[in-house]
Protein backbone atom coordinates (compact mmCIF):
# COMPACT_ATOMS: atom_id res chain seq x y z
CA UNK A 1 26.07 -12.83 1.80
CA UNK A 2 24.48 -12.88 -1.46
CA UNK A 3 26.95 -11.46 -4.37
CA UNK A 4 24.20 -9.99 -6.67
CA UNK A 5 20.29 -9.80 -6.12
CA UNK A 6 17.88 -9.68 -9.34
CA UNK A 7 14.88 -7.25 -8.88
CA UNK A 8 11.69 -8.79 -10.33
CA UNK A 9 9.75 -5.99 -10.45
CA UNK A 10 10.14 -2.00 -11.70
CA UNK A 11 9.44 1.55 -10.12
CA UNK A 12 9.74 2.74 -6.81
CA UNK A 13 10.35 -0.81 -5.64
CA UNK A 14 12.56 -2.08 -7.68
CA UNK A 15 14.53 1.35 -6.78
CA UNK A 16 13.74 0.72 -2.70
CA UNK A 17 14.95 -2.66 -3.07
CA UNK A 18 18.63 -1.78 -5.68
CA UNK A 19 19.13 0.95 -2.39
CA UNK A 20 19.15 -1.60 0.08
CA UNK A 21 21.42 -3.85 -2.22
CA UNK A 22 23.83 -0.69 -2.67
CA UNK A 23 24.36 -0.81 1.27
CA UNK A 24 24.76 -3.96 2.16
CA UNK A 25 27.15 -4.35 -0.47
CA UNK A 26 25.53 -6.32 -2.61
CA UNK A 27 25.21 -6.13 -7.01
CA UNK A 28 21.90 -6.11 -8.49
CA UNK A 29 20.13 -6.77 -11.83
CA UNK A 30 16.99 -4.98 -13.19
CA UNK A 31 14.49 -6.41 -15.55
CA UNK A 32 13.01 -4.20 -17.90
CA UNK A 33 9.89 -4.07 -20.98
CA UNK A 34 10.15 -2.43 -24.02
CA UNK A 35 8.44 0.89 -22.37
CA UNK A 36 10.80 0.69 -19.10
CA UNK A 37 13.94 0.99 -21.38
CA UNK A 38 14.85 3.88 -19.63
CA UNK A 39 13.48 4.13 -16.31
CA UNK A 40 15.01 4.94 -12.81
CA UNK A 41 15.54 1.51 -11.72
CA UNK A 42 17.20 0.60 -14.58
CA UNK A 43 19.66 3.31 -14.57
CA UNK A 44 20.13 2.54 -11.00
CA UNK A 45 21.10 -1.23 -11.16
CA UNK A 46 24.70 -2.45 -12.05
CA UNK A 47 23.09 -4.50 -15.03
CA UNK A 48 19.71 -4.63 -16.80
CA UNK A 49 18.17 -7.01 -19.15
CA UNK A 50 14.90 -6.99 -21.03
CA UNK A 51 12.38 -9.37 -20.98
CA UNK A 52 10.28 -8.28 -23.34
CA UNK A 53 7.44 -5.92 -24.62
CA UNK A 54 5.03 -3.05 -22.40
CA UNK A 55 2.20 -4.91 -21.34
CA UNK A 56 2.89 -6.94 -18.22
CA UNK A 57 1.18 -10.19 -19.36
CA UNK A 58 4.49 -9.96 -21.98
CA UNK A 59 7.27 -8.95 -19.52
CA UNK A 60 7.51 -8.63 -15.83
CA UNK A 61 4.62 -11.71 -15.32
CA UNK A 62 6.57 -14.04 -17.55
CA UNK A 63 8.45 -15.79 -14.99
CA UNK A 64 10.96 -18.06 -17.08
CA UNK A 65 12.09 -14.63 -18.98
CA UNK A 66 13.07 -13.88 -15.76
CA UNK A 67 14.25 -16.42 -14.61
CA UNK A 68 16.27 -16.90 -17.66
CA UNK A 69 17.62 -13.25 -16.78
CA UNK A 70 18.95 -14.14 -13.50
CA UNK A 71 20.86 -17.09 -14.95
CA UNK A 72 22.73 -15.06 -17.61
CA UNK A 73 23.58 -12.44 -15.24
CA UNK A 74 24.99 -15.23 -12.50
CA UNK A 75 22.01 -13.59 -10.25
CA UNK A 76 21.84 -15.85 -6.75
CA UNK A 77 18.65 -14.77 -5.29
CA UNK A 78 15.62 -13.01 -6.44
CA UNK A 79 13.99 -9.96 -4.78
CA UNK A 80 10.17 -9.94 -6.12
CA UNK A 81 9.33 -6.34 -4.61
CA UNK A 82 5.34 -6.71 -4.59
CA UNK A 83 2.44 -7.11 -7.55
CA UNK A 84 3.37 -9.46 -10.54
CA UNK A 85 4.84 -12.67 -8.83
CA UNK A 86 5.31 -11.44 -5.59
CA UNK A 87 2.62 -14.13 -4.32
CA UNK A 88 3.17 -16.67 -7.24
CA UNK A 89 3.78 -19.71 -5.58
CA UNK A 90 4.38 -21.82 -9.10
CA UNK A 91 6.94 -19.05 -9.96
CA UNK A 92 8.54 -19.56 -6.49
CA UNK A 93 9.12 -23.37 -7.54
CA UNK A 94 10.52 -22.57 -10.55
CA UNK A 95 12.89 -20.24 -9.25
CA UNK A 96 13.82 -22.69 -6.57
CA UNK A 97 14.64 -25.89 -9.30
CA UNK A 98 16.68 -23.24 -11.29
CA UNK A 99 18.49 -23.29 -7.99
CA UNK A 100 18.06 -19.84 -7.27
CA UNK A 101 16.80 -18.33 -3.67
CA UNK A 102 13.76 -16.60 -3.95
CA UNK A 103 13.89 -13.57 -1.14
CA UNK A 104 10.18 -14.32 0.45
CA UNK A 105 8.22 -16.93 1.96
CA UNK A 106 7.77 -20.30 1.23
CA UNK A 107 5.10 -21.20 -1.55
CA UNK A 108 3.23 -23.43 0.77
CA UNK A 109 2.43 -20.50 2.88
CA UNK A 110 1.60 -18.26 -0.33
CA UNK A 111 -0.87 -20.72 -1.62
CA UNK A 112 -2.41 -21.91 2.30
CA UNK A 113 -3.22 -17.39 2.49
CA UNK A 114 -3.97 -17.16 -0.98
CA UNK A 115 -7.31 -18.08 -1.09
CA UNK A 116 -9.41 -15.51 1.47
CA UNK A 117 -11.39 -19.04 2.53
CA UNK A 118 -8.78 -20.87 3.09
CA UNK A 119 -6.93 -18.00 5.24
CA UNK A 120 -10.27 -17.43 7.18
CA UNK A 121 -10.34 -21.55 7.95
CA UNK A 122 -6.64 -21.30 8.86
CA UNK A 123 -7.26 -18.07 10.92
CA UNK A 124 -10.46 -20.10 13.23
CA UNK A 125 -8.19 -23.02 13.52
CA UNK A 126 -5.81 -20.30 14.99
CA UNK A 127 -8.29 -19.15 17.59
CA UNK A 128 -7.70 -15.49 15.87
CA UNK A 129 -11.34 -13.61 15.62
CA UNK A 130 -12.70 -13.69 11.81
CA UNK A 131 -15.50 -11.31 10.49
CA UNK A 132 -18.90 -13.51 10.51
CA UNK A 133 -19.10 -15.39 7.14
CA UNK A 134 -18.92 -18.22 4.51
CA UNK A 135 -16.05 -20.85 4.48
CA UNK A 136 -17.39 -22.26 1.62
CA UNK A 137 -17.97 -20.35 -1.75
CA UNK A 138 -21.34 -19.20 -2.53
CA UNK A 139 -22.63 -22.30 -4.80
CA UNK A 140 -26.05 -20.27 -6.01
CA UNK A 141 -28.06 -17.06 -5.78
CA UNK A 142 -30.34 -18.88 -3.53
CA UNK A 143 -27.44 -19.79 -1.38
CA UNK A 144 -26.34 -16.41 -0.80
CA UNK A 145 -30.16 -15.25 -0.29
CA UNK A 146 -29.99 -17.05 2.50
CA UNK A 147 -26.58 -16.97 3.89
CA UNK A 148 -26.89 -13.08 3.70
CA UNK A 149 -30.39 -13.42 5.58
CA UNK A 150 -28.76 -14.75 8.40
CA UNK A 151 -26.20 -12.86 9.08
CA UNK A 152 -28.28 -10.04 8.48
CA UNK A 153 -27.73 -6.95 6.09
CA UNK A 154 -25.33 -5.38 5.33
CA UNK A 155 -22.70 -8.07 4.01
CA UNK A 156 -19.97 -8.33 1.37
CA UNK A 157 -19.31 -10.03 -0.94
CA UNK A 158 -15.81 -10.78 -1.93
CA UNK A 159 -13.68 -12.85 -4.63
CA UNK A 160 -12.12 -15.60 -2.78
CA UNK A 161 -8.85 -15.50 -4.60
CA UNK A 162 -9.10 -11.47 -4.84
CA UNK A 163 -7.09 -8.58 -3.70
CA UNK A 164 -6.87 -4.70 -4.72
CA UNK A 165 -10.74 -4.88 -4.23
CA UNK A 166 -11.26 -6.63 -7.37
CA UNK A 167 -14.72 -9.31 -7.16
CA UNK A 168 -15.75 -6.86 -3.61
CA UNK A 169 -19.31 -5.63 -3.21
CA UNK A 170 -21.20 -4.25 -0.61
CA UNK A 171 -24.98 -5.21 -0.52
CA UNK A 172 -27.50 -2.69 1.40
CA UNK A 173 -30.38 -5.24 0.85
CA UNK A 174 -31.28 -7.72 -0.68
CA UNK A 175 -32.92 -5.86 -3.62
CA UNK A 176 -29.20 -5.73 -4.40
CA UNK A 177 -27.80 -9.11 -3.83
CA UNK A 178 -28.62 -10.36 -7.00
CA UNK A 179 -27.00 -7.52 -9.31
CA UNK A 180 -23.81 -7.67 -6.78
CA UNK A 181 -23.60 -11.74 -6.76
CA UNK A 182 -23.41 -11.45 -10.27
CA UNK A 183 -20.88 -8.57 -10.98
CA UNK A 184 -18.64 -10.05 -8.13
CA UNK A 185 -18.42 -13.46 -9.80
CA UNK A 186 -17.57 -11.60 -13.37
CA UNK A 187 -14.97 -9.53 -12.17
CA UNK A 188 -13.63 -12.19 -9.59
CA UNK A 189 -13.53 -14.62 -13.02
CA UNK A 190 -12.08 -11.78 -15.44
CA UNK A 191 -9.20 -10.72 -12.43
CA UNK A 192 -8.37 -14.37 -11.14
CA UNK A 193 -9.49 -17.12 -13.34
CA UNK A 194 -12.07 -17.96 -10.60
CA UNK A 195 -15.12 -16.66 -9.94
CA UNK A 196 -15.86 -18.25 -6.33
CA UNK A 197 -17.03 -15.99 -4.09
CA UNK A 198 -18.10 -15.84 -0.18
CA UNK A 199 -19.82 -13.69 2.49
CA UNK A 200 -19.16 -11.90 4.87
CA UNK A 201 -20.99 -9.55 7.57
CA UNK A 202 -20.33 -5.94 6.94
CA UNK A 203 -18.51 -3.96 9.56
CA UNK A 204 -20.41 -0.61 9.92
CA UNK A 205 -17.44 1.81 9.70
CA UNK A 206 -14.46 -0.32 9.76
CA UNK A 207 -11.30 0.72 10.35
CA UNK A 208 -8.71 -1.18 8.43
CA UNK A 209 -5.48 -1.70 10.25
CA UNK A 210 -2.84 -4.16 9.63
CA UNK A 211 -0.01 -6.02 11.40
CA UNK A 212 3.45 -6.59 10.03
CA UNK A 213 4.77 -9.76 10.73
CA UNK A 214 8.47 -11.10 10.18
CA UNK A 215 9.63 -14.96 10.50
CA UNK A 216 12.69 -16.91 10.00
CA UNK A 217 14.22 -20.22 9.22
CA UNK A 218 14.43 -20.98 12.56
CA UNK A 219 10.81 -20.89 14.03
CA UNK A 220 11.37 -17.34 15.53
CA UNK A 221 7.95 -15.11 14.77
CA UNK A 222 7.87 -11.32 15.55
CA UNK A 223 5.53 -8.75 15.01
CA UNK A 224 6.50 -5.16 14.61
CA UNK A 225 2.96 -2.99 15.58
CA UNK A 226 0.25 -1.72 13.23
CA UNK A 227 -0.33 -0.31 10.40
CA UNK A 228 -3.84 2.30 9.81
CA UNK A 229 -4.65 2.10 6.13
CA UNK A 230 -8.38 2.91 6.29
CA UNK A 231 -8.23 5.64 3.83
CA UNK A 232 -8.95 4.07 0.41
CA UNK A 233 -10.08 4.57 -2.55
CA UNK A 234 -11.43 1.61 -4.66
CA UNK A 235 -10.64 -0.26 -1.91
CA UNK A 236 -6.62 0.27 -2.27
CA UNK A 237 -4.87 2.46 0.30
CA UNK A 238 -3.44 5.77 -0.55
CA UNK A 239 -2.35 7.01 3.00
CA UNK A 240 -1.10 5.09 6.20
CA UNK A 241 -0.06 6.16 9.37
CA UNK A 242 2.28 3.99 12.34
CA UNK A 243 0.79 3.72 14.88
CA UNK A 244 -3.21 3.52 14.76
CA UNK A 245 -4.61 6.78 16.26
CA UNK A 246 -6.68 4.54 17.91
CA UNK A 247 -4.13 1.72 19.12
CA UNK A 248 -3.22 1.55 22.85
CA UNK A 249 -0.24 -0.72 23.92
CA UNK A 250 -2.82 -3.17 24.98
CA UNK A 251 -4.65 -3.09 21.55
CA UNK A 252 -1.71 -3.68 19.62
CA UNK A 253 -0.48 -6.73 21.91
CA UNK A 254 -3.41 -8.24 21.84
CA UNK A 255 -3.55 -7.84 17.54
CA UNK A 256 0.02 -8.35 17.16
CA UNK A 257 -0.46 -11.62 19.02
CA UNK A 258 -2.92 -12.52 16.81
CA UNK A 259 -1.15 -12.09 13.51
CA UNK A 260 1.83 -14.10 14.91
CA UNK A 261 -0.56 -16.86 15.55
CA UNK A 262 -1.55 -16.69 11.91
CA UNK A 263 2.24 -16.79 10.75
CA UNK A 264 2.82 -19.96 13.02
CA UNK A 265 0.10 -21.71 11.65
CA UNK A 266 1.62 -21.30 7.73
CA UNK A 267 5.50 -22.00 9.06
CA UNK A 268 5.88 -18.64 7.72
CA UNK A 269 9.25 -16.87 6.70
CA UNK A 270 10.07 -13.18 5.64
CA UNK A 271 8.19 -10.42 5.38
CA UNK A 272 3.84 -10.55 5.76
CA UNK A 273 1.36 -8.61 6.47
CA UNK A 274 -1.84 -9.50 8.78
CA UNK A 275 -4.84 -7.97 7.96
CA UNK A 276 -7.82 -6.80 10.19
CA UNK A 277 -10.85 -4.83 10.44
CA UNK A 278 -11.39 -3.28 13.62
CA UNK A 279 -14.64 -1.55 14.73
CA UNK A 280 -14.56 1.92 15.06
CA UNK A 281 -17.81 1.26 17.54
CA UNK A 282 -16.15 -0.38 19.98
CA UNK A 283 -12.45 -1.66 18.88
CA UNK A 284 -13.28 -5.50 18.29
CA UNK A 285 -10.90 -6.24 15.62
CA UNK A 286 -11.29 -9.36 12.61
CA UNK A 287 -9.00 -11.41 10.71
CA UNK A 288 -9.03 -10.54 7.14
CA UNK A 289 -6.62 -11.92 5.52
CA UNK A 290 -3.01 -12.32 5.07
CA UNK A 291 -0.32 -10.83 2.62
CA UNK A 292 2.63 -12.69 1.80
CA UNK A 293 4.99 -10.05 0.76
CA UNK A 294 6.32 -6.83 1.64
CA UNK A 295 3.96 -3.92 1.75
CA UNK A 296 3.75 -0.69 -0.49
CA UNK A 297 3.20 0.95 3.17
CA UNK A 298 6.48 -0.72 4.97
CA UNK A 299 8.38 2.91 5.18
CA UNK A 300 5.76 4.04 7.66
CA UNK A 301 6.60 1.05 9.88
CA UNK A 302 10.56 1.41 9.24
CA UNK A 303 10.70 5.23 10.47
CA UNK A 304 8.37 4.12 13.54
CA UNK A 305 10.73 1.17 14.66
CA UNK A 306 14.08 1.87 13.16
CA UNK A 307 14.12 -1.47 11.05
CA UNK A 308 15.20 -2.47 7.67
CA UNK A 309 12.49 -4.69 6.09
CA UNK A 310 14.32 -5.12 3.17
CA UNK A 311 17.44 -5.70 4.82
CA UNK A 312 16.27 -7.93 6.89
CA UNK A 313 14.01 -10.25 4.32
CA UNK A 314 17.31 -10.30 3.05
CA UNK A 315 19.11 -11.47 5.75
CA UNK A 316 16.13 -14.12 6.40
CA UNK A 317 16.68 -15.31 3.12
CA UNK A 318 20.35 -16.34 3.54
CA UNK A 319 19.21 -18.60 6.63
CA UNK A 320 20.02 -15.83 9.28
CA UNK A 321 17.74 -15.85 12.23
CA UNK A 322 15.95 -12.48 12.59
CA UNK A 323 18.26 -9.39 14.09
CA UNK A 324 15.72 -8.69 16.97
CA UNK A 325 13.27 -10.33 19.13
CA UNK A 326 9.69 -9.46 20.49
CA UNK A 327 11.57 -7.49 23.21
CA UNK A 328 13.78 -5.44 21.04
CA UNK A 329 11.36 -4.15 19.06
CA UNK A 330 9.83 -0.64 19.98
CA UNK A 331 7.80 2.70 18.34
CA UNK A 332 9.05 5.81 18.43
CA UNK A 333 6.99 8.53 17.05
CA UNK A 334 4.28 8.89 14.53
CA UNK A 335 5.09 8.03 10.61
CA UNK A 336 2.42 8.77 7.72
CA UNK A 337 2.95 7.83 4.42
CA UNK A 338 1.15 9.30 0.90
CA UNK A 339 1.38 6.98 -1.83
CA UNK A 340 1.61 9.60 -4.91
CA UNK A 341 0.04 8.68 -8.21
CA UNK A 342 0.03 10.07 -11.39
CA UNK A 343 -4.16 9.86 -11.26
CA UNK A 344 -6.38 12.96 -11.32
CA UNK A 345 -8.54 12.98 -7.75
CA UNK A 346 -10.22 15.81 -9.58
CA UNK A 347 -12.00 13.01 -12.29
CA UNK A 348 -12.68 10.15 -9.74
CA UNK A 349 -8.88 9.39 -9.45
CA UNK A 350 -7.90 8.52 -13.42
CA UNK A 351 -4.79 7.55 -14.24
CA UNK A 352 -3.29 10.17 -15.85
CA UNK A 353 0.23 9.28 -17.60
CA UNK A 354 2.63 10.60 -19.52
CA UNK A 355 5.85 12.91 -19.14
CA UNK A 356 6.75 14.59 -16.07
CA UNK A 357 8.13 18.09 -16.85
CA UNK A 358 9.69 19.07 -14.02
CA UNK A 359 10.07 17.66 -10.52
CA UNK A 360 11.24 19.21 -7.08
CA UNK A 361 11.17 16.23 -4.52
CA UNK A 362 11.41 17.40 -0.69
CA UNK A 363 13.47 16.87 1.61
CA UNK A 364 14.90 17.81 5.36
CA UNK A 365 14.56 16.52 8.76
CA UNK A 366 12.40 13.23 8.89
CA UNK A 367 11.11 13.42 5.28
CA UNK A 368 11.25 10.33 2.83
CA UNK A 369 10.56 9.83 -0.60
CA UNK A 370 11.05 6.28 -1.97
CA UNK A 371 10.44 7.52 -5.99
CA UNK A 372 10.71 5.37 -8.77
CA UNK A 373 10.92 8.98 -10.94
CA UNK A 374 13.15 11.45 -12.22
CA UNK A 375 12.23 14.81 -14.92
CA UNK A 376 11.56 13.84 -17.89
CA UNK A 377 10.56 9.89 -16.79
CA UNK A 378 7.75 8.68 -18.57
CA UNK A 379 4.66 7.62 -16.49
CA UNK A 380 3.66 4.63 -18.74
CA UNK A 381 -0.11 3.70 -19.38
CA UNK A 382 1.33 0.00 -18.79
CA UNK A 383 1.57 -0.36 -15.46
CA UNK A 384 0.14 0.85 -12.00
CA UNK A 385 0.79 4.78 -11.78
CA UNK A 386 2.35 5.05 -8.33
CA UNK A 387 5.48 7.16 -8.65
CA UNK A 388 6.66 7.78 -5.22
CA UNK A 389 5.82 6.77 -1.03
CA UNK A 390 6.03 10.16 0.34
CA UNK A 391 6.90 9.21 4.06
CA UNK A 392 7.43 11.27 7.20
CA UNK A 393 8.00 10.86 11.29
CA UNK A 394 7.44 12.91 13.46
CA UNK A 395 7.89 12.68 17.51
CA UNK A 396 4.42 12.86 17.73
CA UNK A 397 0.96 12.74 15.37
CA UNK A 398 0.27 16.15 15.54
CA UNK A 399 4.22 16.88 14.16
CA UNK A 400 4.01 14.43 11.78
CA UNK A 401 1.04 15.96 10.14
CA UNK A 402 2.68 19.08 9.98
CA UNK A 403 5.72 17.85 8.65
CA UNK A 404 3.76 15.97 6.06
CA UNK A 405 1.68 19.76 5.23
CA UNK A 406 5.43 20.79 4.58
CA UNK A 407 6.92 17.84 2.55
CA UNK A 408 3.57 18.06 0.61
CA UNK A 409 3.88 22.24 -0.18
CA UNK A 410 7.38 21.39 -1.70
CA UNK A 411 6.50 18.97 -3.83
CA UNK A 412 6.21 19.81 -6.87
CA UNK A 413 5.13 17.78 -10.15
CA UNK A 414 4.57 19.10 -13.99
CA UNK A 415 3.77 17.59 -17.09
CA UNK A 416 0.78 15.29 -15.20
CA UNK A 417 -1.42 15.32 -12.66
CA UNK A 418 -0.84 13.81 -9.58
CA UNK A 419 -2.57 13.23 -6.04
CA UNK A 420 -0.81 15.40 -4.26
CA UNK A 421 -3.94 18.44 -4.30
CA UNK A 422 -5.61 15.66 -2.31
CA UNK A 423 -3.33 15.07 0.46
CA UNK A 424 -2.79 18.61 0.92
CA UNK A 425 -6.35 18.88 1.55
CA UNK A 426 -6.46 15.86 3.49
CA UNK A 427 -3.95 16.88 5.90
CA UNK A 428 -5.80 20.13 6.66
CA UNK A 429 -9.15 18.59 7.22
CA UNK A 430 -10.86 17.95 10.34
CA UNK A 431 -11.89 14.84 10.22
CA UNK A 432 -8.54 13.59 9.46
CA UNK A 433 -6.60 15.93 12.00
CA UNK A 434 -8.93 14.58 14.83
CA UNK A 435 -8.19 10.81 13.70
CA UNK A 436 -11.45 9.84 12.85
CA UNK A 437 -10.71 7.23 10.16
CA UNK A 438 -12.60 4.55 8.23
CA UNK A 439 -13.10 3.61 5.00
CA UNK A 440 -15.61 5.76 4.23
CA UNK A 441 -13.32 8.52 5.13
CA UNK A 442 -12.85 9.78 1.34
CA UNK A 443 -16.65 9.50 0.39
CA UNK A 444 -17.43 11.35 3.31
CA UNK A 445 -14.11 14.34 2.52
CA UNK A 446 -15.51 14.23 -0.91
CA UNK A 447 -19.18 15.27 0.32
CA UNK A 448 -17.45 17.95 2.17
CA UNK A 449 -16.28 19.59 -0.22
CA UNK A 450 -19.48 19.89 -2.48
CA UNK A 451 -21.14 21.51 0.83
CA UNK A 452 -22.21 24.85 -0.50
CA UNK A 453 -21.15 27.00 2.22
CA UNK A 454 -18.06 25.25 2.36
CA UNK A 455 -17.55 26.33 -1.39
CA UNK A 456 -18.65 29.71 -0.86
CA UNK A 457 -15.79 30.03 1.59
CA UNK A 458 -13.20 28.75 -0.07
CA UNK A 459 -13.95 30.94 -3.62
CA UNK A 460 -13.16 34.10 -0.98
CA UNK A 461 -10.01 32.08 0.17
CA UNK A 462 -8.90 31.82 -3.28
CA UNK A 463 -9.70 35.01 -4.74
CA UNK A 464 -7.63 36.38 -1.66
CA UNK A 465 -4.79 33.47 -2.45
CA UNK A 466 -4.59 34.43 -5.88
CA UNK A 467 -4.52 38.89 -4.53
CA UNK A 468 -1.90 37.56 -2.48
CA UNK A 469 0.22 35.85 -5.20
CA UNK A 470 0.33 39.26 -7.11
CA UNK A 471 1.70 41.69 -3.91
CA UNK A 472 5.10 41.68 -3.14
CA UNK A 473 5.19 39.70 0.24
CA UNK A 474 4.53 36.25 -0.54
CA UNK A 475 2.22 34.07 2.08
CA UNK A 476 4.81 32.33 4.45
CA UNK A 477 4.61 28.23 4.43
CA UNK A 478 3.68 29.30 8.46
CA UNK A 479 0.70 31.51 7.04
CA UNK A 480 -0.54 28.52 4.62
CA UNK A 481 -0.52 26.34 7.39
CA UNK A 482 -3.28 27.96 10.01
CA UNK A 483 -5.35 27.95 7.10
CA UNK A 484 -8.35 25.08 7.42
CA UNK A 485 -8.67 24.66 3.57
CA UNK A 486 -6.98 22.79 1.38
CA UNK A 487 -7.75 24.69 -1.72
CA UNK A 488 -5.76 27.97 -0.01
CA UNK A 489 -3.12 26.15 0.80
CA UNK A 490 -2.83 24.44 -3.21
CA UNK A 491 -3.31 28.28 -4.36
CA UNK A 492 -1.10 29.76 -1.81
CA UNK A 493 1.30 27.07 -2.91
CA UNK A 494 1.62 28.03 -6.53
CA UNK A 495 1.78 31.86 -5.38
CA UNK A 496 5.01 30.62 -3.53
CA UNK A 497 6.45 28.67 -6.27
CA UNK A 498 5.87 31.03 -9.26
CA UNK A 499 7.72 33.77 -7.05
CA UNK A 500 10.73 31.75 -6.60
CA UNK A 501 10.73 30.39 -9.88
């Protein structure tokens, strides 16, 4: 077993990550910038050493700093956590020579699923379904003219060496193409360093549902179910649920098969995540492309199947063949995960940093938080604002949403503004409740809620919410709960907490 494990990352991560080190036994190292100095994962680790100043491009991307770091601290492996150099496959080699053991995959199969074309070639040679497109980048506007003509409209466009929905634009017509081609190839240029970009076919109301994969050393493959993140906002997932709402057994095998085929065809190892799109119309699913790391989403798929993922990547890492088979692996329950920002859903989801006053985390049967936090932290404007994964299981979807309604009333952040108004609201609306996800979902909640007679209800709600909060008898969490609108339930929330202040 490894002695001590350096953390090449910060936040809730590098926290998730320390707390599997703590129980396996095993000492770990944080890396820290100048505006980290005191953050929670840094308290938390046996030793810390800085690499340098706030911005990221300075610190936590400069690999030999921390590589450097793991040397003077007698570090053996190192634990990349996801973002930064998660999926750098030069940093991998470097790490490697310095004759350290890099806790992830291989960098061949980083850089064979780290350009989308590439993955979609390797994904046909597979025999694994792909989403009607390019394999070649888009040489001209002409090109594209065409290429979109015959597949018909709508398409994408996307940045072939993209992620986080940086270099992605959907094109209605071809009035559009144009504009699009050129703002993809900008941003895809100004994100990457390259600004090839390819088509694809657009899937009307696409559901986006992933696969978690997990290989060893030893040529075993395993896949442990799906994952629904179709609720997004600029094109990055903010809540995920295990399983699908829509997955049957047979839908999953026949997915999960899939994605293993994709990992065989790298000679993958460690943690990954398979990507689809899957037609809400009539289930036919598409490769989209592969991640070769662990997933800001993996608690969801822990609390379904009972697995360590970091434990295990661990494990894998040390040459141990995985700890279960196809067979062993099974879902119990229903797990949903909110990723909590410090971003303001109110103003088109801005970041919105600074220092976080006061903060009541819950807690209780089958409620998870995996923070990177604590009062008085310092959300920096530095780095992505994600503070915690609110996770929760439940023994079925229906319980799990109410458990989440719960976890989410207790929660309780000052000092910034968070998402957590929007998953309350989430959770009580219809459309969510009934399982009727895409990635349109938000745009569509968000037109909800300007409906006039919608808005018209709710100001009674509230004006009866804030009566309420005056009397003597409190609303009961019970009471909040029946109610269909998120804004009650955010103003019958603070009438609860400022009477048990």
């Amino acid at each position: 077993m490894f002695k001590k494990i350096l953390i090449a990352n910060r936040g809730e991560i590098a926290c998730r990550v320390i707390r599997a080190c703590r129980e396996m036994g095993i000492g770990t190292v944080a890396v820290y910038s100048d505006a980290d100095s005191d953050a929670l994962h840094v308290r938390m680790a046996d030793e810390a050493y800085h690499i340098g100043p706030s911005p990221s491009a300075a610190s936590y991307l400069r690999g030999e700093k921390i590589i450097d770091a793991a040397k003077r601290s007698n570090a053996e492996a190192i634990h990349p956590g996801y973002g930064f150099l998660s999926e750098n496959a030069a940093f991998v080699r470097e790490v490697s020579d310095a004759g350290i053991t890099f806790i992830g995959p291989p960098p061949a199969a980083m850089e064979a699923m780290g350009g989308k074309i590439s993955a979609r070639k390797i994904a046909i040679e597979a025999a694994v379904p792909v989403v009607p497109g390019t394999t070649e980048p888009i040489k001209s506007f002409e090109d594209a003219k065409e290429t979109a003509a015959t597949f018909g409209y709508p398409v994408m466009l996307k940045a072939s060496a993209g992620g986080g929905g940086k270099g992605m634009r959907l094109v209605a017509d071809e009035t559009e193409l144009r504009s699009a081609l050129d703002a993809a190839q900008s941003e895809a240029l100004a994100s990457f360093g390259d600004d090839a970009v390819y088509i694809e076919k657009a899937i009307v109301r696409p559901r986006h549902i992933e696969i978690q994969v997990f290989s060893d050393k030893h040529g075993n493959h395993v896949h442990l179910g799906e994952r629904e993140c179709s609720i997004q906002r600029r094109h990055q997932k903010v809540i995920e649920e295990c399983p699908s709402p829509i997955n049957s057994a047979e839908l999953r095998a026949e997915m999960g098969a899939c994605a293993v085929k994709v990992a065989k065809a790298v000679n993958y190892v460690g943690a990954g995540t398979v990507e689809f799109l899957v037609s809400d119309v009539d289930r036919s699913f598409y490769f989209l492309e592969m991640n070769t790391r662990l997933q800001v989403e993996h608690p969801v798929t822990e609390l379904a199947t009972g697995i360590d993922l970091v434990r295990e990547q661990i494990r894998v890492a040390l040459g141990e063949p995985l700890s279960f088979s196809q067979e062993d692996v099974s879902w119990k329950g229903h797990a949903i995960e909110c990723r909590v920002y410090a971003e303001d859903p109110a103003n088109n989801f801005l970041p919105s940093p600074g220092r976080i006053t006061r903060l009541r985390i819950p807690n209780g049967p089958g409620v998870r938080d995996d923070g990177g936090v604590y009062e008085g932290a310092e959300v920096s404007i530095y780095y992505d604002p994600m503070i915690s994964k609110l996770a929760v299981v439940g023994r079925d979807r229906d319980e799990a949403i109410g458990r989440m309604r719960r976890a989410l009333q207790e929660y309780d952040v000052a000092g910034i503004r968070t998402t957590l108004p929007f998953f309350r609201e989430v959770m009580d609306d219809v459309e969510f409740v009934e399982g009727k996800l895409d990635t349109g979902f938000i745009s569509r909640f968000s037109e909800r809620k300007r409906d006039p007679q919608t808005s018209e209800i709710e100001k009674d709600i509230l004006i009866t919410a804030a009566a309420l909060s005056h009397s003597k008898t409190a609303p009961t969490t019970s009471t909040v709960l029946t109610r269909k609108t998120g804004r009650w339930a955010e103003a019958a929330r603070l009438a609860i907490l400022s009477d048990h202040k």
